[in-house]
N, C-alpha and C. Protein backbone atom coordinates (compact mmCIF):
# COMPACT_ATOMS: atom_id res chain seq x y z
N UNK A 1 2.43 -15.06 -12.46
CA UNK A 1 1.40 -14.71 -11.52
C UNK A 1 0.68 -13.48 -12.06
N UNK A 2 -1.03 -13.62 -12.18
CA UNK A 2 -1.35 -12.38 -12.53
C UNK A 2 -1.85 -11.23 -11.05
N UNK A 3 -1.47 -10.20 -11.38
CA UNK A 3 -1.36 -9.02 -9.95
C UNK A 3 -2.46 -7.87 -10.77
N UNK A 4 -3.19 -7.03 -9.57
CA UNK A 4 -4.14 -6.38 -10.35
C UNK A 4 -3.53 -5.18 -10.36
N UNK A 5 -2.86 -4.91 -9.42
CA UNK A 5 -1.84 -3.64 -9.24
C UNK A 5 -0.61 -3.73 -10.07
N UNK A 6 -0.22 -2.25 -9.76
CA UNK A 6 1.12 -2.10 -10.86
C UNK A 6 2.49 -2.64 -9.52
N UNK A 7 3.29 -3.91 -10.21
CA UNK A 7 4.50 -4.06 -8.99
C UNK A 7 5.63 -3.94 -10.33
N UNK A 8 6.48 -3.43 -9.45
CA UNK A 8 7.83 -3.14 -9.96
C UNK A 8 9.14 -4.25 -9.36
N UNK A 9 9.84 -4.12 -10.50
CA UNK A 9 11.27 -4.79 -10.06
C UNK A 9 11.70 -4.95 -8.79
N UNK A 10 12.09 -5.83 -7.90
CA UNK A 10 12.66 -5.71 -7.01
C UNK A 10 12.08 -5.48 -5.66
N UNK A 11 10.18 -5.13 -5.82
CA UNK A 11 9.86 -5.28 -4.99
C UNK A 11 9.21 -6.57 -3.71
N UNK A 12 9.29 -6.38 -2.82
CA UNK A 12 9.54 -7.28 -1.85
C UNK A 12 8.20 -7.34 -1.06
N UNK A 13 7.70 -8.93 -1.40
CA UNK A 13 6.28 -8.92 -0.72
C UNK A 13 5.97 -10.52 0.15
N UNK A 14 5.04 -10.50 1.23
CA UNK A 14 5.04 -11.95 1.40
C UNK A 14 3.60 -12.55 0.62
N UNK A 15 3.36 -13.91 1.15
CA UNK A 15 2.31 -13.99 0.10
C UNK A 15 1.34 -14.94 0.62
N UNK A 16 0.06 -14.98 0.24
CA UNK A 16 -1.00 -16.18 1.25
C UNK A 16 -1.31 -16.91 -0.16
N UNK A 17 -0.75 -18.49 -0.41
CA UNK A 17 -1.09 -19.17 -1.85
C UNK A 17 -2.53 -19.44 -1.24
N UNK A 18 -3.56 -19.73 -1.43
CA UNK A 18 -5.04 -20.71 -1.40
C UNK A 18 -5.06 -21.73 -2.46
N UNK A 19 -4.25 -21.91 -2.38
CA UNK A 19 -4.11 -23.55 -3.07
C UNK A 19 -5.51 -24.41 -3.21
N UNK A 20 -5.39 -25.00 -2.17
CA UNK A 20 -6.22 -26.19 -2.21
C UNK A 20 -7.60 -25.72 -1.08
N UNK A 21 -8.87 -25.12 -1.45
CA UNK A 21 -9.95 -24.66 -0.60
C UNK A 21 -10.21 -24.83 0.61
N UNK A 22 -9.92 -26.58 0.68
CA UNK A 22 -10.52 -26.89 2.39
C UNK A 22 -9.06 -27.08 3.02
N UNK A 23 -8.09 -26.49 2.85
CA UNK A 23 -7.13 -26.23 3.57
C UNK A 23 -6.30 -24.46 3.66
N UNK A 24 -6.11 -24.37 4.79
CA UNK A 24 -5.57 -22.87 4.65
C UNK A 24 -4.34 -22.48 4.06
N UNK A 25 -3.97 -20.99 3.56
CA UNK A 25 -3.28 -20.99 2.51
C UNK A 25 -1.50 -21.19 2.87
N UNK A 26 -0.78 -21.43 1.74
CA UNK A 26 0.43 -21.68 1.99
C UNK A 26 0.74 -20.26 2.29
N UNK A 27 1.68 -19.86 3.01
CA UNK A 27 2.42 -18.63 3.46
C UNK A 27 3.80 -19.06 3.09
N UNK A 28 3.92 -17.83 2.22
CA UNK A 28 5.16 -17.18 1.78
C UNK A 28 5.81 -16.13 2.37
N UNK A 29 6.64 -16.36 3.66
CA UNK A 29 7.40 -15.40 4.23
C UNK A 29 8.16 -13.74 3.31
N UNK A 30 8.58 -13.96 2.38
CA UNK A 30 9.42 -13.50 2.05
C UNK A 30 9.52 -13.50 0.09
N UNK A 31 9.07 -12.93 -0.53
CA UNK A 31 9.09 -12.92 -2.02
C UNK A 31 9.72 -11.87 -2.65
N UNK A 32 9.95 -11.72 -4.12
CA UNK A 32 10.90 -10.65 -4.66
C UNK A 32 10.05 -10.81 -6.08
N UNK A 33 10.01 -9.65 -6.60
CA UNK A 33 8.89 -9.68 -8.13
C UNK A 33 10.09 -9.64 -8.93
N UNK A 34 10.40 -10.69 -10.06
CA UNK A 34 11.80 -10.40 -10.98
C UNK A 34 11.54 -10.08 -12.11
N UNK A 35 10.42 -10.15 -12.62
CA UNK A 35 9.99 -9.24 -13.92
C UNK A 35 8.50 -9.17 -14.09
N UNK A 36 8.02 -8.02 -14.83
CA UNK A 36 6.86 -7.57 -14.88
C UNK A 36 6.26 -7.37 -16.37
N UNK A 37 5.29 -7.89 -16.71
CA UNK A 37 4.73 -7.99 -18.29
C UNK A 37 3.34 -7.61 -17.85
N UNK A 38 2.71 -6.16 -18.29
CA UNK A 38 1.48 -5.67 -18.30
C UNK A 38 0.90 -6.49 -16.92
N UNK A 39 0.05 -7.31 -16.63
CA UNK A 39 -0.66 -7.85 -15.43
C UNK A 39 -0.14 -9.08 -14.92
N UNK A 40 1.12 -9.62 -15.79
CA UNK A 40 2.00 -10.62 -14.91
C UNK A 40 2.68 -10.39 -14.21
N UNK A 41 3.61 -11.33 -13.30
CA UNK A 41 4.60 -11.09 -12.56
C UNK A 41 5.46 -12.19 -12.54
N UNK A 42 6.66 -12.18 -12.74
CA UNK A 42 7.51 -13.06 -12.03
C UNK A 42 7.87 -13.19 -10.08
N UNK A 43 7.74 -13.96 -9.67
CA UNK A 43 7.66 -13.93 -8.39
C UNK A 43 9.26 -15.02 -8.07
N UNK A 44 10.03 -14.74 -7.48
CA UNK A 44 11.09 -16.00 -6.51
C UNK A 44 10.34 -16.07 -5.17
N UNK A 45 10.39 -17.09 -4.84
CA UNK A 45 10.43 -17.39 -3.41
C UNK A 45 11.74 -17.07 -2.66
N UNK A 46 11.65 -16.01 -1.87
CA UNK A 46 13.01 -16.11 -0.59
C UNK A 46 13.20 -16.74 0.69
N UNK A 47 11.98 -16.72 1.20
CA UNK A 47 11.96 -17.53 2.30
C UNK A 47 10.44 -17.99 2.76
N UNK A 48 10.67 -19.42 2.81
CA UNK A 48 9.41 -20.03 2.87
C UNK A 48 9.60 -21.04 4.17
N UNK A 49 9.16 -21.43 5.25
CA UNK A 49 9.08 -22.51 6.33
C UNK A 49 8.81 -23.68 5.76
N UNK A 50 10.26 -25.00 6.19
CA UNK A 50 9.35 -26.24 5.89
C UNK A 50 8.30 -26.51 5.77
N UNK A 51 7.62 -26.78 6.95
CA UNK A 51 5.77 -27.00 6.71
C UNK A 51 5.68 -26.69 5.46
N UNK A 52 5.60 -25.42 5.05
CA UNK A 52 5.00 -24.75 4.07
C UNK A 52 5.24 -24.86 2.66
N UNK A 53 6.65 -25.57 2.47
CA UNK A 53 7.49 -25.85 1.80
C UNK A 53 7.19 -27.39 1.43
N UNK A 54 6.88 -27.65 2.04
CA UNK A 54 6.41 -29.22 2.18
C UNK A 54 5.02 -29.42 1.20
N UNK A 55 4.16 -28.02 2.02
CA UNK A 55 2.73 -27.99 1.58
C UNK A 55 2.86 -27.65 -0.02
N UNK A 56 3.54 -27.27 -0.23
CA UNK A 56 3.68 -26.48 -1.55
C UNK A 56 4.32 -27.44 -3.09
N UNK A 57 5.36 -28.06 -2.27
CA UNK A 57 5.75 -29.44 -3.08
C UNK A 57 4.94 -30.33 -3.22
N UNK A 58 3.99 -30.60 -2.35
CA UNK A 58 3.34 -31.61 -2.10
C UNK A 58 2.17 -30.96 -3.46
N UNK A 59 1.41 -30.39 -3.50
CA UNK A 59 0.67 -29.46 -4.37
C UNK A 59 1.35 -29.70 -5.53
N UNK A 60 2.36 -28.76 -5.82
CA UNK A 60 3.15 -29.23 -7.15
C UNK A 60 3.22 -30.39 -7.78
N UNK A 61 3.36 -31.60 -7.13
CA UNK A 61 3.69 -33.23 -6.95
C UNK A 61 2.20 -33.49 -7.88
N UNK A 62 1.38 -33.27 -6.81
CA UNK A 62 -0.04 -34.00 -7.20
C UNK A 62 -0.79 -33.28 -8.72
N UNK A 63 -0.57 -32.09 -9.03
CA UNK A 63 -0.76 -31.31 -10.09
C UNK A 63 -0.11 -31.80 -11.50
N UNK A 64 1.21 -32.30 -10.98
CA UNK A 64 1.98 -32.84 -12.14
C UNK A 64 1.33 -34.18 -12.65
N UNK A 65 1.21 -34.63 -11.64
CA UNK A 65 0.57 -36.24 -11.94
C UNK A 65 -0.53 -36.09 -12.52
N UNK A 66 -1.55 -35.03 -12.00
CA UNK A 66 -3.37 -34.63 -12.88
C UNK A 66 -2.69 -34.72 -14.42
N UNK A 67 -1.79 -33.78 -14.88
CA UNK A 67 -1.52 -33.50 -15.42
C UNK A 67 -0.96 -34.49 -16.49
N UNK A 68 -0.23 -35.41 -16.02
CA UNK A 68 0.33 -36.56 -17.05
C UNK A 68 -0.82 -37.87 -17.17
N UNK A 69 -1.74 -38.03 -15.91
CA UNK A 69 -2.86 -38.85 -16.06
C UNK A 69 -3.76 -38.20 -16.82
N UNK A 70 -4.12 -37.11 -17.15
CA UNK A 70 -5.28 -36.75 -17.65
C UNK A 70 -4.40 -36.46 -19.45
N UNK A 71 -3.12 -36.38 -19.85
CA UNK A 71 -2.70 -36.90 -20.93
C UNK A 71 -2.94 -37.86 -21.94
């Protein structure tokens, strides 16, 4: 993930994805930054709501497929 700010180890943030435009964004309850490279971030998910969880797989799912069709 690129971040414009400086985040450190261990810090603890939630998060609004905007995924997909004409739908509103996935919410991430609960995140943890696990490593930091100049303007990247590693991000875990800690706690995310079905729905949202759903919304988010579902995203992943269809991205993979762009991805092997457009192969």
């Amino acid at each position: 993930m690129e971040c414009a700010g400086e985040l450190s180890i261990n810090t603890y943030l939630s998060l609004r994805l905007p995924l997909v435009a004409a739908e509103p964004p996935i919410l991430v309850d609960l995140a943890a930054v696990r490593w930091v490279r100049e303007t990247s971030c590693g991000i875990q998910f800690l706690s995310i709501q079905p729905p949202q969880l759903n919304r988010l797989q579902a995203f992943l799912a269809s991205s993979e497929q762009s991805e092997t069709s457009s192969s």
